[in-house]
Protein backbone atom coordinates (compact mmCIF):
# COMPACT_ATOMS: atom_id res chain seq x y z
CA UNK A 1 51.86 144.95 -123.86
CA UNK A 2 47.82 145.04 -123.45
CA UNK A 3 48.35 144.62 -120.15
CA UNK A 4 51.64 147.25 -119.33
CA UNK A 5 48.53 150.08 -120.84
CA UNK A 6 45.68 148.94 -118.79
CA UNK A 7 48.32 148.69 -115.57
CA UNK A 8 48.88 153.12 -116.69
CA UNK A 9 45.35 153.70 -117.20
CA UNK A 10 44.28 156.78 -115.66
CA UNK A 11 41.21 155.62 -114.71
CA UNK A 12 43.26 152.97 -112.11
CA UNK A 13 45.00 156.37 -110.29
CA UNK A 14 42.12 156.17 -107.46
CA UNK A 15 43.45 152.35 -106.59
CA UNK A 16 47.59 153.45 -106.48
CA UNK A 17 48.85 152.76 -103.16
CA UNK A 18 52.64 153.37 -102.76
CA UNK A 19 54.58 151.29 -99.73
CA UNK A 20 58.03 152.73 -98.04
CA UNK A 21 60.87 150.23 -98.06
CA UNK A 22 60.36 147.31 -95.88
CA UNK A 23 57.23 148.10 -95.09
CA UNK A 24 54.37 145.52 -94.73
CA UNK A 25 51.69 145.36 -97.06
CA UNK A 26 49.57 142.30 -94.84
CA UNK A 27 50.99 139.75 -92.19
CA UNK A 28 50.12 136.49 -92.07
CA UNK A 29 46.52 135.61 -90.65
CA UNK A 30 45.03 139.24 -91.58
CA UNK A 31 41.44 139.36 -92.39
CA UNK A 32 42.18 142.15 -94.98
CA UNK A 33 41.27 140.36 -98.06
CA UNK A 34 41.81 143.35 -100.75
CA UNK A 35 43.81 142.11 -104.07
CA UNK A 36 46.98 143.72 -105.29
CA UNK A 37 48.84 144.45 -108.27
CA UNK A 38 52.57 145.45 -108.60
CA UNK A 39 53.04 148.41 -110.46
CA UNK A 40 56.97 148.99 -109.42
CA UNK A 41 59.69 147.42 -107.03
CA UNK A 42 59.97 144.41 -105.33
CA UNK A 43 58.65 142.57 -102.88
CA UNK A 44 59.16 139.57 -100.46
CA UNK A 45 56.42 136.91 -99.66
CA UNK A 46 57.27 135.05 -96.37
CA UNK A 47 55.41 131.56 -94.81
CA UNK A 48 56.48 131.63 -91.14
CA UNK A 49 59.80 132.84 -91.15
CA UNK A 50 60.64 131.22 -94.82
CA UNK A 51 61.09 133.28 -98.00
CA UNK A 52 58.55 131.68 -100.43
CA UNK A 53 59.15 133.90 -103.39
CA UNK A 54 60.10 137.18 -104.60
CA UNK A 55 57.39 139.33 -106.89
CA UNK A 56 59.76 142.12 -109.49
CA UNK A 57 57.21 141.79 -112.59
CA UNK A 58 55.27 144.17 -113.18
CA UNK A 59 51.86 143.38 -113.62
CA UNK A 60 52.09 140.18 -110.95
CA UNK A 61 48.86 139.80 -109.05
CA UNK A 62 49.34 138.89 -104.75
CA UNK A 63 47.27 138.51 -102.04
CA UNK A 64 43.94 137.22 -104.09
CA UNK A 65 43.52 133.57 -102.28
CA UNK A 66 42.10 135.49 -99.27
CA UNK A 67 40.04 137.14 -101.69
CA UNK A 68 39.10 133.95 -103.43
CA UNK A 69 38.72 131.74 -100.69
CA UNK A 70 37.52 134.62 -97.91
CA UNK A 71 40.00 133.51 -95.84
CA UNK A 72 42.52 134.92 -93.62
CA UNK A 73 46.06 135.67 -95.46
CA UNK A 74 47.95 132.47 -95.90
CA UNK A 75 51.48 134.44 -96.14
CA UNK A 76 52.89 137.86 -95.24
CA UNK A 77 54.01 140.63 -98.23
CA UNK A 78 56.74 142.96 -97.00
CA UNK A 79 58.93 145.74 -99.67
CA UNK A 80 62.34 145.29 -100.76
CA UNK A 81 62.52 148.28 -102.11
CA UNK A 82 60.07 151.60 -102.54
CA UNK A 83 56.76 149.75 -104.00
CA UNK A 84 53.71 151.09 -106.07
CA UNK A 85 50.66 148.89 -106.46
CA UNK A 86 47.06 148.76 -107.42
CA UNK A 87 45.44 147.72 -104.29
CA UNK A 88 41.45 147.17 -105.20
CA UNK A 89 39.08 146.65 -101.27
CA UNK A 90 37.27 143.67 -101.44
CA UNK A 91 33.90 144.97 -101.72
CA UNK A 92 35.28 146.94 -104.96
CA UNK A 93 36.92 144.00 -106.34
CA UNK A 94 33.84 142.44 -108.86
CA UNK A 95 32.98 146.39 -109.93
CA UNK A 96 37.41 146.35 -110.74
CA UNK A 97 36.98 142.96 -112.74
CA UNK A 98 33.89 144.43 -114.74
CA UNK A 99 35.49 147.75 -115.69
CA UNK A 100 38.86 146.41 -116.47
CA UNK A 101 37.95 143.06 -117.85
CA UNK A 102 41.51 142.35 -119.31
CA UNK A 103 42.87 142.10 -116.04
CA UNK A 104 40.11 139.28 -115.27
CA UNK A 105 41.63 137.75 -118.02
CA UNK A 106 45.22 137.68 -116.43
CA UNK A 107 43.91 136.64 -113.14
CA UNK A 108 42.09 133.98 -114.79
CA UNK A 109 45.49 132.73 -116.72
CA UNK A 110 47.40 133.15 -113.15
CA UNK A 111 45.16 130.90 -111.23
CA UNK A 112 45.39 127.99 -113.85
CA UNK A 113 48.73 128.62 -113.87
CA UNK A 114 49.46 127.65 -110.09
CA UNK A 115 47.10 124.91 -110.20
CA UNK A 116 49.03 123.21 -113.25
CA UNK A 117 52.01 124.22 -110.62
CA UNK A 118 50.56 122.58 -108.08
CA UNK A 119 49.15 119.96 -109.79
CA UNK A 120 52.70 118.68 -110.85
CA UNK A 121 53.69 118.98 -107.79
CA UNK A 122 51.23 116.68 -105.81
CA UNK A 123 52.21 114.22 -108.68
CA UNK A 124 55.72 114.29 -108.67
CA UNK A 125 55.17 113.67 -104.68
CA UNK A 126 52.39 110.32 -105.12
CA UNK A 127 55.63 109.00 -107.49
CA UNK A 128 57.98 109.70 -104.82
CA UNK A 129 55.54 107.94 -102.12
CA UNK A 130 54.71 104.91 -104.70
CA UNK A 131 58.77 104.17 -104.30
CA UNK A 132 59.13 104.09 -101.04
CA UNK A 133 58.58 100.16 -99.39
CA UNK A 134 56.56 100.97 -96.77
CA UNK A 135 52.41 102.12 -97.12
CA UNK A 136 52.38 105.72 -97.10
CA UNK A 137 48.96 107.11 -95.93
CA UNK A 138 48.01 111.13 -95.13
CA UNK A 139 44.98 112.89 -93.99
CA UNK A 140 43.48 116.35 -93.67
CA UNK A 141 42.56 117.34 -90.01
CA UNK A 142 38.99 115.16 -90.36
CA UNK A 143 40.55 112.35 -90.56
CA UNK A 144 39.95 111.86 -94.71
CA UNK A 145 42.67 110.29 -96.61
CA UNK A 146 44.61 112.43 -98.94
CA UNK A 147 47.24 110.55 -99.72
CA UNK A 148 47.62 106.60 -100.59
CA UNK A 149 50.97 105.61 -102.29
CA UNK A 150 51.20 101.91 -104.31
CA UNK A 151 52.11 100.11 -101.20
CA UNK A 152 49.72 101.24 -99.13
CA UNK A 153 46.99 99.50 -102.01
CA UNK A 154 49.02 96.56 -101.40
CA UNK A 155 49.51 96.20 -97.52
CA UNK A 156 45.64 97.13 -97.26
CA UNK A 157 44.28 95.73 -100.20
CA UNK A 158 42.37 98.68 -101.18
CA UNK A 159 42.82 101.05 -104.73
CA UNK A 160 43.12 104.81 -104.45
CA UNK A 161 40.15 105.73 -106.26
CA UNK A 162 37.99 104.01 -103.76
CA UNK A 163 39.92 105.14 -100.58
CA UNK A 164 40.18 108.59 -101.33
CA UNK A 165 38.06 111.28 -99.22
CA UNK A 166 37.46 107.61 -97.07
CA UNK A 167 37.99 108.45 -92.84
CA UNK A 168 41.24 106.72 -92.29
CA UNK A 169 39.68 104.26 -89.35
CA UNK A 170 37.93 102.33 -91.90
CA UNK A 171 41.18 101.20 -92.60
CA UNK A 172 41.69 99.13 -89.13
CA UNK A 173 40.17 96.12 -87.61
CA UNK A 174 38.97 97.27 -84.82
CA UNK A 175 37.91 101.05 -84.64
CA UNK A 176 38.24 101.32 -80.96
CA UNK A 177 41.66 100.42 -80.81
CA UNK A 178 42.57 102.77 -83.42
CA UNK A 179 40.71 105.76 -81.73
CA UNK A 180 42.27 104.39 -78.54
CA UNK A 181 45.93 104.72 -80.78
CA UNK A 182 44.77 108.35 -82.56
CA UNK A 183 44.02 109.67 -78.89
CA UNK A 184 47.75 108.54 -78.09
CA UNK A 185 49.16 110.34 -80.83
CA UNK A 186 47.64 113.56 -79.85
CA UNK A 187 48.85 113.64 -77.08
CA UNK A 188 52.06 113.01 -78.14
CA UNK A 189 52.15 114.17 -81.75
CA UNK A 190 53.67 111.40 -82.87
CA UNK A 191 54.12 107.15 -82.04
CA UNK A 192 56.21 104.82 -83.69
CA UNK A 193 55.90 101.10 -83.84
CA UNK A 194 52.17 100.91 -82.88
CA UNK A 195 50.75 97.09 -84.06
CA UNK A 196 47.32 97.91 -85.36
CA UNK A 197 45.34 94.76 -87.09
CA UNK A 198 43.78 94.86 -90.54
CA UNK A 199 41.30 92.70 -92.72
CA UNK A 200 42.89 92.08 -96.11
CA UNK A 201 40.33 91.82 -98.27
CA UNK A 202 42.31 88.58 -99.97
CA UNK A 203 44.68 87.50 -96.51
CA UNK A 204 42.81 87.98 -93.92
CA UNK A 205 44.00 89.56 -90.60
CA UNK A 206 47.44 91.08 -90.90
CA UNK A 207 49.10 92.93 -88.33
CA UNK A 208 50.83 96.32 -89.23
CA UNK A 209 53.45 98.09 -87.58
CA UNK A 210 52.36 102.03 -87.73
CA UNK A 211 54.24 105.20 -87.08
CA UNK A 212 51.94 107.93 -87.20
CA UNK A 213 52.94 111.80 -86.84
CA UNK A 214 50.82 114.32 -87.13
CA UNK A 215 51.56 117.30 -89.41
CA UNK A 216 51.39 121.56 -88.32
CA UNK A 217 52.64 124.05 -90.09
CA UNK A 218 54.98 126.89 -89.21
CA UNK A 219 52.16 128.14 -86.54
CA UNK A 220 51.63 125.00 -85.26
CA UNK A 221 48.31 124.64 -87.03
CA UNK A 222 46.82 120.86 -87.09
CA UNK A 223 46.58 119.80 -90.92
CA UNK A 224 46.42 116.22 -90.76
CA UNK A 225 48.34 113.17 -90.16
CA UNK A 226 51.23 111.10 -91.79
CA UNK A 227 51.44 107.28 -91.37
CA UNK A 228 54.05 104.99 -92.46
CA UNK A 229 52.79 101.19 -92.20
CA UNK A 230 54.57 97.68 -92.58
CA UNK A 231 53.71 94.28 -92.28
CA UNK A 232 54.57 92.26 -89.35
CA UNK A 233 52.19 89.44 -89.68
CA UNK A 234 54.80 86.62 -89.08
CA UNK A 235 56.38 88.25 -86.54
CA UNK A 236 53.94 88.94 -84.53
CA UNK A 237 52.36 85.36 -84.79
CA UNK A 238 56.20 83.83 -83.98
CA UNK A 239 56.28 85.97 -81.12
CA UNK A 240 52.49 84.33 -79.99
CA UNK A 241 53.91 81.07 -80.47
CA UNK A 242 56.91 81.87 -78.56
CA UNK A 243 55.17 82.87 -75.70
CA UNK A 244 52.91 79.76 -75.81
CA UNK A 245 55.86 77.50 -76.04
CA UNK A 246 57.53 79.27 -73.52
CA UNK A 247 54.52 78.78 -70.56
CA UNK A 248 54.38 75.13 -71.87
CA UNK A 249 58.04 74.66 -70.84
CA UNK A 250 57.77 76.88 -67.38
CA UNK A 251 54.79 74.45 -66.70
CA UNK A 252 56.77 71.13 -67.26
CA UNK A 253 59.47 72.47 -65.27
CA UNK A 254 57.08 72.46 -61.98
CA UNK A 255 55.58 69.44 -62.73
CA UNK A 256 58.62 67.58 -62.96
CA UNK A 257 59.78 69.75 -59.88
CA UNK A 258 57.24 68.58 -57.93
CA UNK A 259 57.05 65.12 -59.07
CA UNK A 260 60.99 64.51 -57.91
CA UNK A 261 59.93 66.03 -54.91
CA UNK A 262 57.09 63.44 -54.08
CA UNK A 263 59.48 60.68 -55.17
CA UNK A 264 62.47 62.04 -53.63
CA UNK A 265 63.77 59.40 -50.82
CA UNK A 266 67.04 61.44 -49.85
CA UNK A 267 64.83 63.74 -47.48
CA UNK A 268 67.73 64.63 -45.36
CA UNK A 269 69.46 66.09 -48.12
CA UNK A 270 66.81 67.91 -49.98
CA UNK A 271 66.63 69.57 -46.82
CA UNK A 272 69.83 70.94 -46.97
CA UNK A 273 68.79 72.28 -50.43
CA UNK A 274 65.71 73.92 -49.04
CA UNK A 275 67.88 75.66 -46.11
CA UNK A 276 70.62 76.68 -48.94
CA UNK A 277 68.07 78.25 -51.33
CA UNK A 278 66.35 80.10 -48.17
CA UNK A 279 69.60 81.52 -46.79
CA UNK A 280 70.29 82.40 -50.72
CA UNK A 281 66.65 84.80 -50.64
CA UNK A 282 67.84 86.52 -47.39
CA UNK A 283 71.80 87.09 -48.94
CA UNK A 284 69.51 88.41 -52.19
CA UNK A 285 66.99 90.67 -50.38
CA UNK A 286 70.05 91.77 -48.50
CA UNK A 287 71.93 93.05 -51.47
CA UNK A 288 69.45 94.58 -53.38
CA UNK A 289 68.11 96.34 -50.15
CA UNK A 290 71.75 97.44 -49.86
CA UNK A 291 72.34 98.63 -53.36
CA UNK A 292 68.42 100.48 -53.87
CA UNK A 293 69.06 102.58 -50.51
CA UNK A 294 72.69 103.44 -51.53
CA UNK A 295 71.86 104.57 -55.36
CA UNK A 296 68.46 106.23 -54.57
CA UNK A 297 70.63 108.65 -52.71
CA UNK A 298 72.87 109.03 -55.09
CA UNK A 299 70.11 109.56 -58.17
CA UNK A 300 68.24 112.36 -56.12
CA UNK A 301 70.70 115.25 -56.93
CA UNK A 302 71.07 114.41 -60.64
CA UNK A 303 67.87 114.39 -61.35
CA UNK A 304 66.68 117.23 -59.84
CA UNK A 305 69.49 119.50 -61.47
CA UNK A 306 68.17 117.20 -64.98
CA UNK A 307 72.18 116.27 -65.41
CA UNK A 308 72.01 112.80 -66.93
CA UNK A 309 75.60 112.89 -67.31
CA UNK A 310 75.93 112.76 -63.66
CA UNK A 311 73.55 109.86 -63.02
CA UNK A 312 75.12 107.76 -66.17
CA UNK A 313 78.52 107.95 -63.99
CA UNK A 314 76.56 107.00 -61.13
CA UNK A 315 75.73 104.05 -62.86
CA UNK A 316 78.81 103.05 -64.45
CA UNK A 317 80.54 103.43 -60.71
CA UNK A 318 77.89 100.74 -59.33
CA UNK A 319 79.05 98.51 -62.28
CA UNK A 320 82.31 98.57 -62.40
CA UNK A 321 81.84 97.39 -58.85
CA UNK A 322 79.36 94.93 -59.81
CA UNK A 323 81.74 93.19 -62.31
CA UNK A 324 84.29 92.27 -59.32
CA UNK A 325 81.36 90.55 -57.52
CA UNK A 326 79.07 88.65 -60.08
CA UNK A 327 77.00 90.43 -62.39
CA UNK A 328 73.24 90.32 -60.70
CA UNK A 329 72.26 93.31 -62.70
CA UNK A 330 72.04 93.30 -66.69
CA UNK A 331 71.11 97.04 -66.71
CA UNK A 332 69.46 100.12 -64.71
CA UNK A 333 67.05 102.66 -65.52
CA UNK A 334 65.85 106.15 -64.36
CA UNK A 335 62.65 107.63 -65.28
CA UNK A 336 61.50 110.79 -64.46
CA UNK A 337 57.77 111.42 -62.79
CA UNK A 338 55.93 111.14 -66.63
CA UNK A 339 57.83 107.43 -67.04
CA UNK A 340 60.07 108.97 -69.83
CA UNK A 341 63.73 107.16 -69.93
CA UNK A 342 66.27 110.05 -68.14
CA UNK A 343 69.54 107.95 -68.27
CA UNK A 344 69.81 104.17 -69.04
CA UNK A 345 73.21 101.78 -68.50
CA UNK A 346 73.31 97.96 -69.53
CA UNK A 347 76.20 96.20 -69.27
CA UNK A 348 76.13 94.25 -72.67
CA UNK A 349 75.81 95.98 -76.54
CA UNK A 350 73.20 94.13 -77.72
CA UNK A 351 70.89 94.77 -74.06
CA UNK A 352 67.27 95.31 -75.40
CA UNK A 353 67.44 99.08 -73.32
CA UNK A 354 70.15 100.08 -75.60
CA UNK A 355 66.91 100.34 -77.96
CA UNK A 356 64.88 102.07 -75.64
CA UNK A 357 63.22 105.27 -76.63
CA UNK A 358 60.76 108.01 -74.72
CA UNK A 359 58.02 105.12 -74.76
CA UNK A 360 59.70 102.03 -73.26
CA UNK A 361 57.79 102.24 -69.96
CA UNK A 362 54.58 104.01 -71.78
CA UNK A 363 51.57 102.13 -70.11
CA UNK A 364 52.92 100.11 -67.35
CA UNK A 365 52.11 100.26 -64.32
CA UNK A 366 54.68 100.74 -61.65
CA UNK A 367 52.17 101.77 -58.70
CA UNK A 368 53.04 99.32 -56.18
CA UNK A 369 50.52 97.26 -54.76
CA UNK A 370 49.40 94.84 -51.98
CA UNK A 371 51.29 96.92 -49.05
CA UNK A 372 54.65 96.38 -50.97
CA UNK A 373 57.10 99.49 -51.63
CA UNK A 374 58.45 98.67 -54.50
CA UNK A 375 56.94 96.93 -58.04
CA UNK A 376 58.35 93.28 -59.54
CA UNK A 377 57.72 93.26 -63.89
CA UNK A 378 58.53 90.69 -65.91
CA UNK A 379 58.25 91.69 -69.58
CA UNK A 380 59.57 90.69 -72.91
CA UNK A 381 61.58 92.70 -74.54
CA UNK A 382 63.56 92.52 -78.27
CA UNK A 383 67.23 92.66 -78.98
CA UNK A 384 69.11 92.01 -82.31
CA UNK A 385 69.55 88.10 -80.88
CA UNK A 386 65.82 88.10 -79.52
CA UNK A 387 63.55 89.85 -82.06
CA UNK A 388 60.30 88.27 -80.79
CA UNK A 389 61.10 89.05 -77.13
CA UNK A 390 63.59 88.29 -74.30
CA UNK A 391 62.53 87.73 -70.96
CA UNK A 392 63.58 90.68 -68.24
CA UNK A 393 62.64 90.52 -65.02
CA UNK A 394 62.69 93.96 -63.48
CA UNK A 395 62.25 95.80 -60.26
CA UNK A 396 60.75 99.49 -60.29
CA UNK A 397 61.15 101.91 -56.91
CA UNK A 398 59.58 104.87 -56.44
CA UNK A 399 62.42 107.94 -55.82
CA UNK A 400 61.32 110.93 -53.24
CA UNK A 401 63.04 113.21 -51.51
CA UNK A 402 60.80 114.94 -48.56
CA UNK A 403 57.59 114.79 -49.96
CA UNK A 404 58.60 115.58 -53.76
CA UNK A 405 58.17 112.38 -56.12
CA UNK A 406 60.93 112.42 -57.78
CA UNK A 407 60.93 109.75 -60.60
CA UNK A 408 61.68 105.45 -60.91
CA UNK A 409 64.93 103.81 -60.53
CA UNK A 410 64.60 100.07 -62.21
CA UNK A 411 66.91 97.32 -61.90
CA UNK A 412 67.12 94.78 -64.67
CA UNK A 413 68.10 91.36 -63.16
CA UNK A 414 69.85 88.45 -64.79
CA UNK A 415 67.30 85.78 -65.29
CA UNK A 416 69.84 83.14 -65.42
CA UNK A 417 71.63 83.87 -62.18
CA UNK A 418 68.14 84.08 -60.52
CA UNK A 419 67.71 80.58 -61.52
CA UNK A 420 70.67 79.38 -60.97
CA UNK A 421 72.40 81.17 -57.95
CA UNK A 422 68.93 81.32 -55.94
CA UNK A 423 66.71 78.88 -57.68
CA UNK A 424 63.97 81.33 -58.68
CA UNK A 425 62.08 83.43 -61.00
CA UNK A 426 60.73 87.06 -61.05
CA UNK A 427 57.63 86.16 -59.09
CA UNK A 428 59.53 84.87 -55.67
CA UNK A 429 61.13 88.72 -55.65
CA UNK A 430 57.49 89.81 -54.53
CA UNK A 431 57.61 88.18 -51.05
CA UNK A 432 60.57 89.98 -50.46
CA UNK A 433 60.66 92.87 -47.54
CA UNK A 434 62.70 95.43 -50.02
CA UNK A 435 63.38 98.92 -48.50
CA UNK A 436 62.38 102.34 -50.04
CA UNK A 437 64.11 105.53 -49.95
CA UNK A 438 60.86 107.43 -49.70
CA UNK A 439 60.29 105.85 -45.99
């Protein structure tokens, strides 16, 4: 072969370099940008701590994308066996190319070889991406869309040809709230269920659920980001209208509360009612005093040795003894001093915590306030029986021992046995005088 005689021309003995057995030829992120040739042997190319490929051929050109691009090396060449190459210094390389002009030629033929290579590739992935349901969407590390899959032109409204190279917060509503979202995923490196709005160029504003990662490679360089997006229009507007239908109703109930009470004629015996409920608020303030004081001891040890095993049977102990008494509780958490979920117990299968991830508290605010020790939430949150929300009223205290901050512990409270065991809702538990273990 032309190119087996060129390889054994004399004239190349000046640019033999031979390589012991396992040795390396360049690492990984070397500046060295000189091109090689294998003469004889074999040799290993590694990404990371991954075997890419293995080079036996005589004749095989590696390490000429540094060259090319004058980058650093994108991979690291280490010998199988004993290893003789042409190794040509960069500054030699276009004098090389001139002199022996049929190895140009076989460079040239390599190079449009990979990019046919990786040509295919990148198209056998967009017709992986165009059958997967939800919008696909990936960008380089500016923020400029690389990749826009079939669905994604149909949940945004927008072809491929005019979004590519685009920044991918042209995509969004409202920019603010999607730098607001990107800054959030930095930090975190990735965030799932994130409802972003959209203009449709035909619907309108739609709502899209986004989980966004973003992508490194094996030395944890940032390359981009990878979205997957979903439409959740008519969710999100049934959970609006559930919410509005739901203060509607809360109001009603007080009016009509209050009008029986201006009409009410049995005075005597509304009084009663009054003196029932109160003595109910002290039992209730009583209890939970009694149960916070007793479990924040309990919680202190387990947490600080991080063995959520131990505080789960904590938890399960306190319920099983809840059971023989009435079940105030639906459920308790324990977060640790960043808010993050370290053991969760609720007493039924479909309780919305059993859904709960590292983000469940991400946001809220559990600083107390107005003097009080401890924080009262009411939020809504979905089960398999409530998808648009289900009222929980919650109660957060703050876990120290000494002067260490420790973490949360969170009771969920039954709603209904609020109402109807103590005639009241989340908001009376704030004029409550509730202990805390950090006093």
């Amino acid at each position: 072969m032309m190119l087996d005689k060129t390889i054994n021309n004399k004239d190349l003995d000046k640019y033999l370099a031979s390589f012991d057995c396992g040795s390396m030829i360049f690492h990984e992120g070397d500046h060295s940008q000189d091109l090689y040739i294998l003469v004889s042997g074999q040799i290993e190319i590694f990404k990371g701590n991954n075997k890419l490929t293995e080079l036996t051929e005589k004749g095989s050109f590696f390490g000429e994308m540094s060259f090319l691009l004058g980058q650093e090396r994108t991979a690291t060449a280490k010998t199988k066996t004993t290893v003789q190459t042409i190794r040509v210094p960069k500054e030699e390389i276009t004098t090389f190319l001139h002199d022996f002009p049929e190895l140009a030629g076989e460079m040239t033929k390599l190079l449009a070889k990979r990019l046919d290579e990786t040509s295919q590739t990148l198209y056998r992935l967009k017709e992986f991406c165009d059958q997967l349901p939800d919008a696909v969407v990936a960008t380089d590390r500016e923020g400029k869309i690389i990749t826009w899959n079939t669905a994604a032109e149909e949940l945004y409204g927008q072809a491929w040809n005019r979004m590519k190279s685009r920044s991918v917060e042209e995509i969004y509503d409202d920019p603010k709230a999607f730098k607001k979202f990107f800054d959030e995923v930095r930090a975190k490196r990735s965030v799932r269920e994130k409802i972003l709005s959209i203009r449709h160029p035909q619907k309108g504003l739609r709502f899209i659920s986004t989980s966004t990662s973003l992508l490194f490679d094996d030395y944890r360089q940032f390359h981009g980001i990878l979205s997957l997006g979903r439409d959740v229009t008519a969710a999100h507007q049934m959970g609006k209208k559930y919410k509005r239908a739901y203060f509607w109703f809360f109001l009603l109930a007080i009016v009509s509360a209050l009008l029986a009470l201006v009409i009410s004629r049995d005075y005597p015996s509304l009084s009663k009612k009054i003196e029932f409920f109160q003595d109910a608020d002290r039992l209730l303030e009583a209890q939970i005093n009694q149960d916070y004081m007793s479990l924040g001891e309990q919680f202190v040890e387990p947490m600080l040795r991080k063995d959520k095993a131990a505080a789960v049977r904590v938890m399960d102990a306190f319920f099983r003894t809840q059971s023989d008494i009435g079940p105030l509780y639906t459920g308790m958490v324990l977060l640790d001093n960043d808010q993050d979920i370290f053991a969760f117990y609720g007493l039924s299968e479909n309780h919305p915590g059993r859904q709960m991830d590292e983000n469940s508290y991400d946001g809220i605010d559990l600083s107390s306030e107005r003097g009080r020790t401890y924080r009262v939430m009411t939020l809504y949150r979905s089960d398999q029986d409530h998808p648009t929300g289900k009222k929980s009223v919650e109660i957060a205290f703050r876990l120290k021992q000494g002067d260490l901050f420790i973490g949360w512990l969170i009771f969920h409270l039954d709603s209904h046995v609020l109402a109807d065991q103590y005639g009241m809702d989340g908001s009376a538990l704030t004029s409550f005088q509730l202990q805390n273990a950090e006093q």
